[in-house]
C-alpha atoms as a PDB file:
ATOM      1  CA  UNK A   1       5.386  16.115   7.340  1.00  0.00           C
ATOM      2  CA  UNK A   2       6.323  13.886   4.179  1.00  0.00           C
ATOM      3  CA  UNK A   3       7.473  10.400   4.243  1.00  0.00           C
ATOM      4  CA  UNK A   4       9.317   9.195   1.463  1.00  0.00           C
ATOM      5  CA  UNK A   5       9.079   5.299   1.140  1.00  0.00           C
ATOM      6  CA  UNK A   6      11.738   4.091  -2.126  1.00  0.00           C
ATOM      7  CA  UNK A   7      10.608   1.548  -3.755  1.00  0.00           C
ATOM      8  CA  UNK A   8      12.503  -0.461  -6.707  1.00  0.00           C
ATOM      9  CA  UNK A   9       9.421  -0.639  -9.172  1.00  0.00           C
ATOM     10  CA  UNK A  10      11.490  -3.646 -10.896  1.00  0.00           C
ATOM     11  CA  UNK A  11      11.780  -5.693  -8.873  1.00  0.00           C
ATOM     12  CA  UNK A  12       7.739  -5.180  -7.197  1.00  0.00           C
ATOM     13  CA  UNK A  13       6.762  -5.701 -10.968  1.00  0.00           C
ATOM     14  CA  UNK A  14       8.022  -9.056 -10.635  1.00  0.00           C
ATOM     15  CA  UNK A  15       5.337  -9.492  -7.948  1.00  0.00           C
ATOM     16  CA  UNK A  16       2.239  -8.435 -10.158  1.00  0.00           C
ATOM     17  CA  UNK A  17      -0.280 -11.356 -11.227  1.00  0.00           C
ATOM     18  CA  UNK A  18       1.308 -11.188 -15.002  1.00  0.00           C
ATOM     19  CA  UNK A  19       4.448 -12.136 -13.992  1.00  0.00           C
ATOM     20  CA  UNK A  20       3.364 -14.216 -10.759  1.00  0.00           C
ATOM     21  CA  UNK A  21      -0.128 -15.276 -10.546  1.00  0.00           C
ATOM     22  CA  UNK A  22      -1.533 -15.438  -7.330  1.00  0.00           C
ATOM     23  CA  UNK A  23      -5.462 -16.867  -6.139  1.00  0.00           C
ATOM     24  CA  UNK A  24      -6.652 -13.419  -5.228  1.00  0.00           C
ATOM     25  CA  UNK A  25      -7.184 -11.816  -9.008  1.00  0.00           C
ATOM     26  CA  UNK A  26      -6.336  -8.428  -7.098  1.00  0.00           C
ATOM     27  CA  UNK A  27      -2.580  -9.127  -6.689  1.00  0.00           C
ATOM     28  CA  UNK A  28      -1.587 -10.104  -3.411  1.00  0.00           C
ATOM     29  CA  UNK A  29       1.182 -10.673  -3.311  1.00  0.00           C
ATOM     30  CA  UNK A  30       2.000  -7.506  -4.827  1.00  0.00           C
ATOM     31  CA  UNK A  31       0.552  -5.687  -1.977  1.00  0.00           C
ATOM     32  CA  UNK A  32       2.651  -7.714   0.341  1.00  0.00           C
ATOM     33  CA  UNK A  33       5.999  -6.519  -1.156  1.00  0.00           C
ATOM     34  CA  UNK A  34       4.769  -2.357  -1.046  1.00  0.00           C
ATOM     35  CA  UNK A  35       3.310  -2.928   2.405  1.00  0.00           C
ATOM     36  CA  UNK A  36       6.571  -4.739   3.554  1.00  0.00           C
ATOM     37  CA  UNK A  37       8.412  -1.454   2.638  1.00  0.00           C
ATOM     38  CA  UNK A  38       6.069   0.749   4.678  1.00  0.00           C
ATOM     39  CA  UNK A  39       7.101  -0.599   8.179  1.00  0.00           C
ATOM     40  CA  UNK A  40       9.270   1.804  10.089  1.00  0.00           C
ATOM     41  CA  UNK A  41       9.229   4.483  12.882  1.00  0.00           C
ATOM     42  CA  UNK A  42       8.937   7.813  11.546  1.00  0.00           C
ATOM     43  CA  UNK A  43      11.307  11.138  12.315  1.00  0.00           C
ATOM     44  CA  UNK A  44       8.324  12.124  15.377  1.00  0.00           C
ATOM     45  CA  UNK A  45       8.689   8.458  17.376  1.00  0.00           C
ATOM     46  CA  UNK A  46       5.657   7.633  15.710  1.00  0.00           C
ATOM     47  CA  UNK A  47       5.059   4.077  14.255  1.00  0.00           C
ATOM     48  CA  UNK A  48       4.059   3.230  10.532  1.00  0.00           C
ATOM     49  CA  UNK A  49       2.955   0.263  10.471  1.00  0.00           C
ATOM     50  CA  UNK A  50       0.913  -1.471   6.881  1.00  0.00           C
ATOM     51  CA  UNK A  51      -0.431  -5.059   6.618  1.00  0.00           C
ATOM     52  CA  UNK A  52      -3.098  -6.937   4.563  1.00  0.00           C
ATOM     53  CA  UNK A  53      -4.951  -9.674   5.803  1.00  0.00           C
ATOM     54  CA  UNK A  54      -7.297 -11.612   2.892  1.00  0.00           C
ATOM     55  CA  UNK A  55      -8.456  -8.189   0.528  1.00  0.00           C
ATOM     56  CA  UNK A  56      -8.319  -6.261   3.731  1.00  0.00           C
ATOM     57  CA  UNK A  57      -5.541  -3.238   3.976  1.00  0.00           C
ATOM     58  CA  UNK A  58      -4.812  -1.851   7.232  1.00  0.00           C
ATOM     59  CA  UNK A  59      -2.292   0.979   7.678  1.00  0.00           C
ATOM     60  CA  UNK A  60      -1.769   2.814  11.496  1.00  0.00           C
ATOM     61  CA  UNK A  61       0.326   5.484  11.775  1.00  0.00           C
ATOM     62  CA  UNK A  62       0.776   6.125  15.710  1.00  0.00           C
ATOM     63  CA  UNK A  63      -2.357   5.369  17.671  1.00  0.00           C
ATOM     64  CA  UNK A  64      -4.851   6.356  14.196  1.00  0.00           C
ATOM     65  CA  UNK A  65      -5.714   3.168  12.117  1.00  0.00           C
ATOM     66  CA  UNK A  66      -7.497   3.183   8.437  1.00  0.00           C
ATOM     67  CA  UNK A  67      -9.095   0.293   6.636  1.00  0.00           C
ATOM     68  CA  UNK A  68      -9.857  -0.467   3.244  1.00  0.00           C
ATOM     69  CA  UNK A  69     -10.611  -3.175   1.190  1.00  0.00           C
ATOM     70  CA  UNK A  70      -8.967  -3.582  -2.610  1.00  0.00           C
ATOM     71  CA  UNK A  71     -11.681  -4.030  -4.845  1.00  0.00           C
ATOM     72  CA  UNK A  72     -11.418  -5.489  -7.919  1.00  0.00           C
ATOM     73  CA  UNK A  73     -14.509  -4.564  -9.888  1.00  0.00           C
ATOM     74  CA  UNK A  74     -15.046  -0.945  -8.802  1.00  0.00           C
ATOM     75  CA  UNK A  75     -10.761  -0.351  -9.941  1.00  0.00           C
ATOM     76  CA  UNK A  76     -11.054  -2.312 -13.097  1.00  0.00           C
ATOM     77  CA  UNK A  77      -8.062  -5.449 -13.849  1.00  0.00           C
ATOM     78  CA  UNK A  78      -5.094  -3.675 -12.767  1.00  0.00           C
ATOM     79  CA  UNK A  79      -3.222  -4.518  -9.455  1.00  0.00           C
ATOM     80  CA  UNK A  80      -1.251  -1.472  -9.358  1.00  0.00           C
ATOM     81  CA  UNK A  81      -3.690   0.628  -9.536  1.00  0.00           C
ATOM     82  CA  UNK A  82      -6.574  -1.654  -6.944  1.00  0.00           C
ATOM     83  CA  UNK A  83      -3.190  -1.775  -4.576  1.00  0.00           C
ATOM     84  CA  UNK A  84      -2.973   1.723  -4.667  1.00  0.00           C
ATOM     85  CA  UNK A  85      -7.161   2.844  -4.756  1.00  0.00           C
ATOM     86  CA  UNK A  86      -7.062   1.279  -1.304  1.00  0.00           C
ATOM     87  CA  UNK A  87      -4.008   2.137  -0.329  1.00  0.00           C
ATOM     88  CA  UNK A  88      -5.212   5.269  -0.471  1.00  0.00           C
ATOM     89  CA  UNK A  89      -8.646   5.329   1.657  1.00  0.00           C
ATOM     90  CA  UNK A  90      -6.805   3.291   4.111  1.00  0.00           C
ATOM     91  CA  UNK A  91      -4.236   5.924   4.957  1.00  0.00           C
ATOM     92  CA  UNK A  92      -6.780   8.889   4.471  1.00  0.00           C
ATOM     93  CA  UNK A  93      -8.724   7.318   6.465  1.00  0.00           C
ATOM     94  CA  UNK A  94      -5.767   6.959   9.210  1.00  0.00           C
ATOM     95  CA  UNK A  95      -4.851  10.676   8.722  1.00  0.00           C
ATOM     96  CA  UNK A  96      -2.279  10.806   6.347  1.00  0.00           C
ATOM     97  CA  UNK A  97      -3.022  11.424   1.871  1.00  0.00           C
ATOM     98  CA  UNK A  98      -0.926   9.097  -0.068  1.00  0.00           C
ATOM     99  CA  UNK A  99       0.675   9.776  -3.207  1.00  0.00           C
ATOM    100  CA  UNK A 100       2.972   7.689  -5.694  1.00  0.00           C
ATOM    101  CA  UNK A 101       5.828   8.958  -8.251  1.00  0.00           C
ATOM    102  CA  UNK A 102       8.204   6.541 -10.042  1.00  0.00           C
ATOM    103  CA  UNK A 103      10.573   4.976  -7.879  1.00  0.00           C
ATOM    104  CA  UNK A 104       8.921   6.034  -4.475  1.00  0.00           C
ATOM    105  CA  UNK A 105       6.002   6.068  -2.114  1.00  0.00           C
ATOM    106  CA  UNK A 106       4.925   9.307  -0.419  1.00  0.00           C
ATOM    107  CA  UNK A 107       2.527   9.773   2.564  1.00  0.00           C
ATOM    108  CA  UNK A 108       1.438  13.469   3.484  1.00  0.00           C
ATOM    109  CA  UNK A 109       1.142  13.340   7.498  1.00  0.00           C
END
């Protein structure tokens, strides 16, 4: 199963440290925006559920959690793409690949 998440990359560029510098250096508040978008129950009755405590990204997806942590030196300066490295391992880890196109989020369940 697919879950398409839309996001409005406009307005979440508004959110990156170049435009709104934040204390982490790996864009936090960035990451909040995306993860606020990936809250919802999906078409089975399962839960998706994505938060970020400190550097720490946590996504669950029914009763299977995944961790990762965005790091900046092993992703290099960007926030995009450290948002979206751990991103990643956290929802691989939780079962699911994620994947990202212009304009929307995709997770392969």
């Amino acid at each position: 199963m697919r879950v398409t998440i839309p996001a409005d990359e406009a307005l979440l560029d508004t959110y990156l440290p170049a435009a709104k510098p934040d204390g982490s250096g790996v864009g936090a508040n960035y990451a909040d925006q995306v993860l606020k978008l990936m809250k919802q129950t999906l078409p089975d009755g399962r839960k998706l559920v994505a938060k970020r405590r400190g550097l720490k990204l946590s996504v669950t997806i029914g009763e299977r959690a995944g961790h990762a942590i965005m790091r900046r030196i092993e992703h290099g300066p960007d926030a995009r793409v450290i948002f979206e490295r751990a991103l990643g391992d956290a929802a691989r880890e939780a079962g699911a690949e994620f994947s990202r196109e212009p304009g929307a989020l995709h997770l392969d369940l």
